[in-house]
C-alpha atoms as a PDB file:
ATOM      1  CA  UNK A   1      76.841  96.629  91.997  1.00  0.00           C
ATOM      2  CA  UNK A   2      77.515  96.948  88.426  1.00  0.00           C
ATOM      3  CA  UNK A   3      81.165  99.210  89.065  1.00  0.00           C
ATOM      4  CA  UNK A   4      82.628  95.977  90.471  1.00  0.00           C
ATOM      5  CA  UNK A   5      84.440  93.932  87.868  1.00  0.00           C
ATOM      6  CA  UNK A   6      86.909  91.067  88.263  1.00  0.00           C
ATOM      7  CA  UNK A   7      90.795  92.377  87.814  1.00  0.00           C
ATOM      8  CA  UNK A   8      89.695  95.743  89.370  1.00  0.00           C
ATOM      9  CA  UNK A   9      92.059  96.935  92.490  1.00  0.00           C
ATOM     10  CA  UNK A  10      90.766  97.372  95.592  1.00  0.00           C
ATOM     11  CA  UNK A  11      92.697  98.216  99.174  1.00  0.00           C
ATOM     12  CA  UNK A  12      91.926  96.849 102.367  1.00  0.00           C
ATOM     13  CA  UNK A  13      92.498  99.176 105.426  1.00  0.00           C
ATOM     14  CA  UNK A  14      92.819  98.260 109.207  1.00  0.00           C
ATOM     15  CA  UNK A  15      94.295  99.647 112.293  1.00  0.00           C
ATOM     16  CA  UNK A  16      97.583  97.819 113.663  1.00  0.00           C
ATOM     17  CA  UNK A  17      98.032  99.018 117.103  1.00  0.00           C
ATOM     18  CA  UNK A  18      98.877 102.815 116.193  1.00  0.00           C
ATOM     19  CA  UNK A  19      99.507 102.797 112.476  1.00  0.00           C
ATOM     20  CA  UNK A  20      96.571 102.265 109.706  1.00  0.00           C
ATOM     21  CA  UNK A  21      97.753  99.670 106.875  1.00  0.00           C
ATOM     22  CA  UNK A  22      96.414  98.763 103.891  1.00  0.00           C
ATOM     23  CA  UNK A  23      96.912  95.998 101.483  1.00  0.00           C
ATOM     24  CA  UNK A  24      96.021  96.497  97.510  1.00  0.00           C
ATOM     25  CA  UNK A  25      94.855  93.495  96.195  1.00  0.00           C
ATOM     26  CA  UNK A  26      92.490  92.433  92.949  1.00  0.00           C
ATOM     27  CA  UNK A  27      88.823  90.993  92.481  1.00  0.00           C
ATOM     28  CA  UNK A  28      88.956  87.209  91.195  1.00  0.00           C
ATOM     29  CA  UNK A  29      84.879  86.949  91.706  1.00  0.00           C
ATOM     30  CA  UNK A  30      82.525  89.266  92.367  1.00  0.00           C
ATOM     31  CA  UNK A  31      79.329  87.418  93.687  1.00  0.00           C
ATOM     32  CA  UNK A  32      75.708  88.745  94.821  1.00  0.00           C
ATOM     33  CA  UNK A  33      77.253  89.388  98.249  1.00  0.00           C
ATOM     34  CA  UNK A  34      80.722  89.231  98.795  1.00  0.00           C
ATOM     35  CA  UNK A  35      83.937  89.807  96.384  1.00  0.00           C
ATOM     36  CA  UNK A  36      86.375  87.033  96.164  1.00  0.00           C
ATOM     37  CA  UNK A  37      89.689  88.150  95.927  1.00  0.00           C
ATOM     38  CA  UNK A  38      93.627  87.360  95.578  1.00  0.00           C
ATOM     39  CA  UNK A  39      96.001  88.412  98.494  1.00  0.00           C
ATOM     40  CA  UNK A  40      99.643  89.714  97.697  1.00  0.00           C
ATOM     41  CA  UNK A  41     102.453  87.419  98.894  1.00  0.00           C
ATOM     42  CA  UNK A  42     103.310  89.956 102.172  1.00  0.00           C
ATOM     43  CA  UNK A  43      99.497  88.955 103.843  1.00  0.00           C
ATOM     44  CA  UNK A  44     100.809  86.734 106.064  1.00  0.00           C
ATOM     45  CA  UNK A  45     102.178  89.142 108.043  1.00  0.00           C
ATOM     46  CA  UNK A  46      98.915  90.742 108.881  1.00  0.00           C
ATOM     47  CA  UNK A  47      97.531  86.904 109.241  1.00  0.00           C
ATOM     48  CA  UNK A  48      95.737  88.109 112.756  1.00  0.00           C
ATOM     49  CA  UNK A  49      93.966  90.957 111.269  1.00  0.00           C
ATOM     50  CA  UNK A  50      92.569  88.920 108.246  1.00  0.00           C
ATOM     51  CA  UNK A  51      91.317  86.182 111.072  1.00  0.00           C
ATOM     52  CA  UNK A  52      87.377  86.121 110.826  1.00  0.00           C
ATOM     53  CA  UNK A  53      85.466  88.312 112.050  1.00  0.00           C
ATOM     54  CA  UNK A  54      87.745  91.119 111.806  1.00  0.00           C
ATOM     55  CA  UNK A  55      86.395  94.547 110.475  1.00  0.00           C
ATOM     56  CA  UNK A  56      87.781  95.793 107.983  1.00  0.00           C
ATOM     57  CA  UNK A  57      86.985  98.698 105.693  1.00  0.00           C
ATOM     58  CA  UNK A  58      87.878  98.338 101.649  1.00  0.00           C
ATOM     59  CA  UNK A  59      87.878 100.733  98.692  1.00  0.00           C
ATOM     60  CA  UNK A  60      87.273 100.116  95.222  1.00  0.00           C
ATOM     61  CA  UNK A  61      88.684 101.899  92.201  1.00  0.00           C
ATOM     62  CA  UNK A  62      86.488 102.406  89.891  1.00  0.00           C
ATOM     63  CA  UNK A  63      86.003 104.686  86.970  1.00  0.00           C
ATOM     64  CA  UNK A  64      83.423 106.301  88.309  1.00  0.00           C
ATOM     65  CA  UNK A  65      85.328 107.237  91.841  1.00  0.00           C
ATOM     66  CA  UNK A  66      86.029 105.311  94.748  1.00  0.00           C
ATOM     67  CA  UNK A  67      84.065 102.658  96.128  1.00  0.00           C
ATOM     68  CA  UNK A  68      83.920 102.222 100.252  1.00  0.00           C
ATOM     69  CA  UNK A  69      82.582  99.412 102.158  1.00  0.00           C
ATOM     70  CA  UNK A  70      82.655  98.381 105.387  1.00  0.00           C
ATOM     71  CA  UNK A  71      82.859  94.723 105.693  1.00  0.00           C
ATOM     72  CA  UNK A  72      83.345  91.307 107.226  1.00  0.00           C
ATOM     73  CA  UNK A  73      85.978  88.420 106.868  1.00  0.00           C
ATOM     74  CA  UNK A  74      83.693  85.432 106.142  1.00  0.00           C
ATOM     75  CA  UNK A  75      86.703  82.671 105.253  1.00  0.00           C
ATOM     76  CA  UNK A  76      90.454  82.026 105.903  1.00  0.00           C
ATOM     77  CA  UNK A  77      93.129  84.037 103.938  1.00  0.00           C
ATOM     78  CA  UNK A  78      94.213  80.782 104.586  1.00  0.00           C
ATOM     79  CA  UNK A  79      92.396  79.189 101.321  1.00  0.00           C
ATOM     80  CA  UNK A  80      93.258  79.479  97.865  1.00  0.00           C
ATOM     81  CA  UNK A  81      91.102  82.578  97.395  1.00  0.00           C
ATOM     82  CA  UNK A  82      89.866  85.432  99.884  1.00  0.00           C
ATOM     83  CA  UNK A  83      86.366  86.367  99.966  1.00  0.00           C
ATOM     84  CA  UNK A  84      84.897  89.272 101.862  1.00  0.00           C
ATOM     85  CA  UNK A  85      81.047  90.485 102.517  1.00  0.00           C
ATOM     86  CA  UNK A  86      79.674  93.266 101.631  1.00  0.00           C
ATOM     87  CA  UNK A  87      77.917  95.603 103.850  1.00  0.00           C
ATOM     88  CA  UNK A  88      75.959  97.364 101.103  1.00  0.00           C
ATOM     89  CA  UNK A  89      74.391  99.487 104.119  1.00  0.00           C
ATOM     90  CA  UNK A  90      77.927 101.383 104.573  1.00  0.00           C
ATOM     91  CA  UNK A  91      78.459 101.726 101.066  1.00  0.00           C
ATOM     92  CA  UNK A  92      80.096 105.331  99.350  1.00  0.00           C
ATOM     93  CA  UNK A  93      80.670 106.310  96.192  1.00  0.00           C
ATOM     94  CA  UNK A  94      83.348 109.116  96.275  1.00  0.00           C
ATOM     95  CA  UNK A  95      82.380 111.643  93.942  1.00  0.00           C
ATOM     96  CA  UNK A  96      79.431 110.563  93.433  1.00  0.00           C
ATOM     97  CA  UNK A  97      75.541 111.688  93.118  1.00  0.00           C
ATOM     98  CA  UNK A  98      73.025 108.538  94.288  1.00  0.00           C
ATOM     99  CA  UNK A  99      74.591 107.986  97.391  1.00  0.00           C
ATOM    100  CA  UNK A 100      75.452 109.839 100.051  1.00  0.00           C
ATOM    101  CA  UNK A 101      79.385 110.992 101.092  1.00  0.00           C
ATOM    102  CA  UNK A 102      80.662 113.462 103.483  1.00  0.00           C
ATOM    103  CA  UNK A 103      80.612 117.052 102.086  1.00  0.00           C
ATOM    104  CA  UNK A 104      83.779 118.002 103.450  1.00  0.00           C
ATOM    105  CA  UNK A 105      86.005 119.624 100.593  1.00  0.00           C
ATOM    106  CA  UNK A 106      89.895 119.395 101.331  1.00  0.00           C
ATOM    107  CA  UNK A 107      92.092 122.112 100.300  1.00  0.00           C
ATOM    108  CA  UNK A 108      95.368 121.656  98.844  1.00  0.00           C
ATOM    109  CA  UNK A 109      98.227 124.819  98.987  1.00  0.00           C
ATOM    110  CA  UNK A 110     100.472 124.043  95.182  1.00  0.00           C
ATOM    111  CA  UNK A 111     103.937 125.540  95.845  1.00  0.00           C
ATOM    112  CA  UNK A 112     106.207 125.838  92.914  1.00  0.00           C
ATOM    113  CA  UNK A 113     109.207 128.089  92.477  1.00  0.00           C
ATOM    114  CA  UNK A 114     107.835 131.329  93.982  1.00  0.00           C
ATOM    115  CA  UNK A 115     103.889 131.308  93.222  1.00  0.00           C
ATOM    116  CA  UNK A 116     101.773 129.686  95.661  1.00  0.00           C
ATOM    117  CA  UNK A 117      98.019 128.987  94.817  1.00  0.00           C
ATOM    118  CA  UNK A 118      95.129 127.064  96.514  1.00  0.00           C
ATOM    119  CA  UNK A 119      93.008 124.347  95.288  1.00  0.00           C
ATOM    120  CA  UNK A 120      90.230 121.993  95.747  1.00  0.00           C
ATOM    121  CA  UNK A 121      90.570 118.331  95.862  1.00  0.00           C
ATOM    122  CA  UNK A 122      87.647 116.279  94.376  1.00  0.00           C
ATOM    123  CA  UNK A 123      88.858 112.565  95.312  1.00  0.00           C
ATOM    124  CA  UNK A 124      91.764 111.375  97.201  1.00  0.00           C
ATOM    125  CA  UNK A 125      93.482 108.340  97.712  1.00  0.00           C
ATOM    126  CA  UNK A 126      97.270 107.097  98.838  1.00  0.00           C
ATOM    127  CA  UNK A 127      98.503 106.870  95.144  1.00  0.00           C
ATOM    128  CA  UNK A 128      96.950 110.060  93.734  1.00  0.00           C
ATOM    129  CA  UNK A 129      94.751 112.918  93.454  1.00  0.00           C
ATOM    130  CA  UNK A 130      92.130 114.646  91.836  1.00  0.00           C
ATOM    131  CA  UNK A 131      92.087 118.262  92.196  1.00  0.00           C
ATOM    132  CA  UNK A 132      90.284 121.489  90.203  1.00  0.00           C
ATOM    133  CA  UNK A 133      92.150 124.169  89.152  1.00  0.00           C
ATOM    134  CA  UNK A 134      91.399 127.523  87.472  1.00  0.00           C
ATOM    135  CA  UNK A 135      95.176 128.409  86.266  1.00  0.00           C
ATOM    136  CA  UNK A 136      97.080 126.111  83.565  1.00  0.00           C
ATOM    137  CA  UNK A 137      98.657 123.341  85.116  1.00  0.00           C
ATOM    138  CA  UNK A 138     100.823 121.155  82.419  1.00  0.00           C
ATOM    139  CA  UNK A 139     101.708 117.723  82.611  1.00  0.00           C
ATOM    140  CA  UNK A 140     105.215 116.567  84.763  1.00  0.00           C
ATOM    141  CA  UNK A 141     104.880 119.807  86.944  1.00  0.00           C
ATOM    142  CA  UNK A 142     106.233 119.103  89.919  1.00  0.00           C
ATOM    143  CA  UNK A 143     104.630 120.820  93.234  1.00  0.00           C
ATOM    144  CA  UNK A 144     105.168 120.900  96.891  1.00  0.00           C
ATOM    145  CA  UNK A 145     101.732 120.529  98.656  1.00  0.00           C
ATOM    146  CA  UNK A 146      99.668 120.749 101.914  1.00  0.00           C
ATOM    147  CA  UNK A 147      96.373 119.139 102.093  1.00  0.00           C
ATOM    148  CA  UNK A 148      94.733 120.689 104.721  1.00  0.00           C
ATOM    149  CA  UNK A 149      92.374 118.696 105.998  1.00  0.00           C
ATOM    150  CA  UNK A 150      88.408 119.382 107.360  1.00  0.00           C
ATOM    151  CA  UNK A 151      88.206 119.634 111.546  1.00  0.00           C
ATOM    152  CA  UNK A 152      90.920 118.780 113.253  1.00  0.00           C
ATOM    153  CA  UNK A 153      93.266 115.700 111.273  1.00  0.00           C
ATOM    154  CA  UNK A 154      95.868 118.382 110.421  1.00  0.00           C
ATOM    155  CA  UNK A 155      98.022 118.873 107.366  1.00  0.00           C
ATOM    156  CA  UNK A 156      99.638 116.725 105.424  1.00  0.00           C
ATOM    157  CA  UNK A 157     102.651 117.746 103.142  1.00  0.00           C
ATOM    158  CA  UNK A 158     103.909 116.231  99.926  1.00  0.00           C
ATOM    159  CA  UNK A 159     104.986 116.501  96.354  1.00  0.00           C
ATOM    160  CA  UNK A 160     103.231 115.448  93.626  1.00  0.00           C
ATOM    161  CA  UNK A 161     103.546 115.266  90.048  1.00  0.00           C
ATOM    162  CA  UNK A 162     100.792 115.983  87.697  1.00  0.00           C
ATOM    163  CA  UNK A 163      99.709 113.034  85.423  1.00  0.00           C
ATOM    164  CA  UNK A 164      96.493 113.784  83.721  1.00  0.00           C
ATOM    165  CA  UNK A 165      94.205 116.296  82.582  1.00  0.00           C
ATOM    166  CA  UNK A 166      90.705 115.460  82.459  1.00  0.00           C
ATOM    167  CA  UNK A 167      89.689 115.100  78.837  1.00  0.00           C
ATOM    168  CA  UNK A 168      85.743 116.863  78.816  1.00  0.00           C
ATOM    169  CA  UNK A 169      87.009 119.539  82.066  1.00  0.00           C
ATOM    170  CA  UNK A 170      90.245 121.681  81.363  1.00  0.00           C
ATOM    171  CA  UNK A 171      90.502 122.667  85.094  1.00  0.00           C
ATOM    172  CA  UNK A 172      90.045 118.900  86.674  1.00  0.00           C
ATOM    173  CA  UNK A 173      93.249 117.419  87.274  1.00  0.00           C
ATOM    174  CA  UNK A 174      95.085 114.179  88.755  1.00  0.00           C
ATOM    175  CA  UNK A 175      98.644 114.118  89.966  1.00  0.00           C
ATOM    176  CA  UNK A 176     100.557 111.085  91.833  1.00  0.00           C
ATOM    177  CA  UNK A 177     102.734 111.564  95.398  1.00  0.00           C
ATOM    178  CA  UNK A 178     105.895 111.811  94.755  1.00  0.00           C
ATOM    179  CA  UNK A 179     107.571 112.294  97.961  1.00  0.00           C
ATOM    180  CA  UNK A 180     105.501 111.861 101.273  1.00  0.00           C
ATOM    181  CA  UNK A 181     106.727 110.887 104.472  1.00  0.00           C
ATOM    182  CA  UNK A 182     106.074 107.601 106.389  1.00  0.00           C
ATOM    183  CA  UNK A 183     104.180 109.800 108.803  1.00  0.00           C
ATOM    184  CA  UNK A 184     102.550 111.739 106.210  1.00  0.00           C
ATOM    185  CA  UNK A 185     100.821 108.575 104.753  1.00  0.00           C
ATOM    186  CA  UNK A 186      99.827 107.345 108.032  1.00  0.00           C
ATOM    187  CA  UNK A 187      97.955 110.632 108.539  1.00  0.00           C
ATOM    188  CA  UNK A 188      96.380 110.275 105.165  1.00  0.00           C
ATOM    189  CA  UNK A 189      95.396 106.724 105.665  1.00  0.00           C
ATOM    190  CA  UNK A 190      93.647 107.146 109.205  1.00  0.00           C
ATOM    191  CA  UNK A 191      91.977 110.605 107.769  1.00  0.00           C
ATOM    192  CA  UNK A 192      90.787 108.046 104.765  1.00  0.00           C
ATOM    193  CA  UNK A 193      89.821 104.916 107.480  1.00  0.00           C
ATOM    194  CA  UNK A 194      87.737 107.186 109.896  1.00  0.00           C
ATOM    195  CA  UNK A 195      86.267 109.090 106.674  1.00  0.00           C
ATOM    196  CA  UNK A 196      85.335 105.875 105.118  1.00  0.00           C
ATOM    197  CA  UNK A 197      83.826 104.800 108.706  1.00  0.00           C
ATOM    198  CA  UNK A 198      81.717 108.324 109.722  1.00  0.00           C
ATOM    199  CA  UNK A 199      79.604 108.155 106.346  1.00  0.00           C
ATOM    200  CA  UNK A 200      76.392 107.055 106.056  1.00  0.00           C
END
């Protein structure tokens, strides 16, 4: 898998009793079948989860979108480094062409001041995202949002503040959370965990 690089950030993302959490972490090694990686100091608290044999799903962040596995803890967060296997079976590649993702697009209502407008998101995560949009959207804008989400996970509400416009698309944009509940995020990660779990 040539989008996985040592010093890249990935998140791993497992269910604790009612709650999903997820730990962001780095790649130290990336081997033929597993990624080595470093654990943040806070770990040990979720010691039992990182046990092997636990599932566990990560994602990726690559250029190119985000990268999902599903995978298995093969050795001790105990050692000096962390190394899970790949299941390259389960992989997605969120947006992505080769492989195979959900088709499910997620709206997202952009409140600010008085005008109200609807767009659609193009890759999500808990620290940002990506959405297109055919009216000018500038730089530091600040917007309330709800994501509305495919089926039945809900709505999630937020605010966000817009970071980027895409360099080659004018109407392709990528804004940060600024405000989201506790709650909120939880809903967002489980929507992300079983999304990440239903593909193929």
């Amino acid at each position: 898998m040539d989008l996985l690089k040592s010093g890249q950030k990935l998140n791993l993302c497992f269910q604790k009793e009612n709650n999903i959490v997820e730990i962001t972490c780095i790649i130290s090694q990336v081997l033929e079948d597993r990624l080595v990686i470093d654990l943040p100091p806070y770990f040990m608290r979720y010691i039992n989860y990182l046990e092997v044999g636990c599932p566990l799903t990560i994602k990726v962040f690559s250029k190119l979108g985000t990268i999902d596995f599903n995978t298995v803890v093969i050795s001790s967060p105990l050692e000096d480094n962390f190394s899970i296997e790949l299941d390259y079976n389960a992989l997605k590649l969120t947006p992505g062409k080769d492989i195979p993702f959900i088709n499910d697009i997620e709206l997202m209502n952009m409140k600010s001041d008085s005008n109200t407008m609807t767009v659609k998101t193009f890759e999500i995560s808990t620290e940002y995202i990506k959405f297109y949009c055919d009216l000018t959207v500038n730089i530091g804008e600040v917007f309330d949002c709800e994501l509305l989400l495919p089926g039945n996970y809900g709505t999630i509400s937020f605010k966000i503040n817009v970071t980027e416009v895409d360099p080659v698309y004018d109407n392709e944009y990528t804004a940060v959370y600024s405000t989201m509940s506790e709650e909120n995020r939880q809903s967002l990660l489980y929507y992300m965990y079983l999304y990440s779990n239903n593909s193929d």
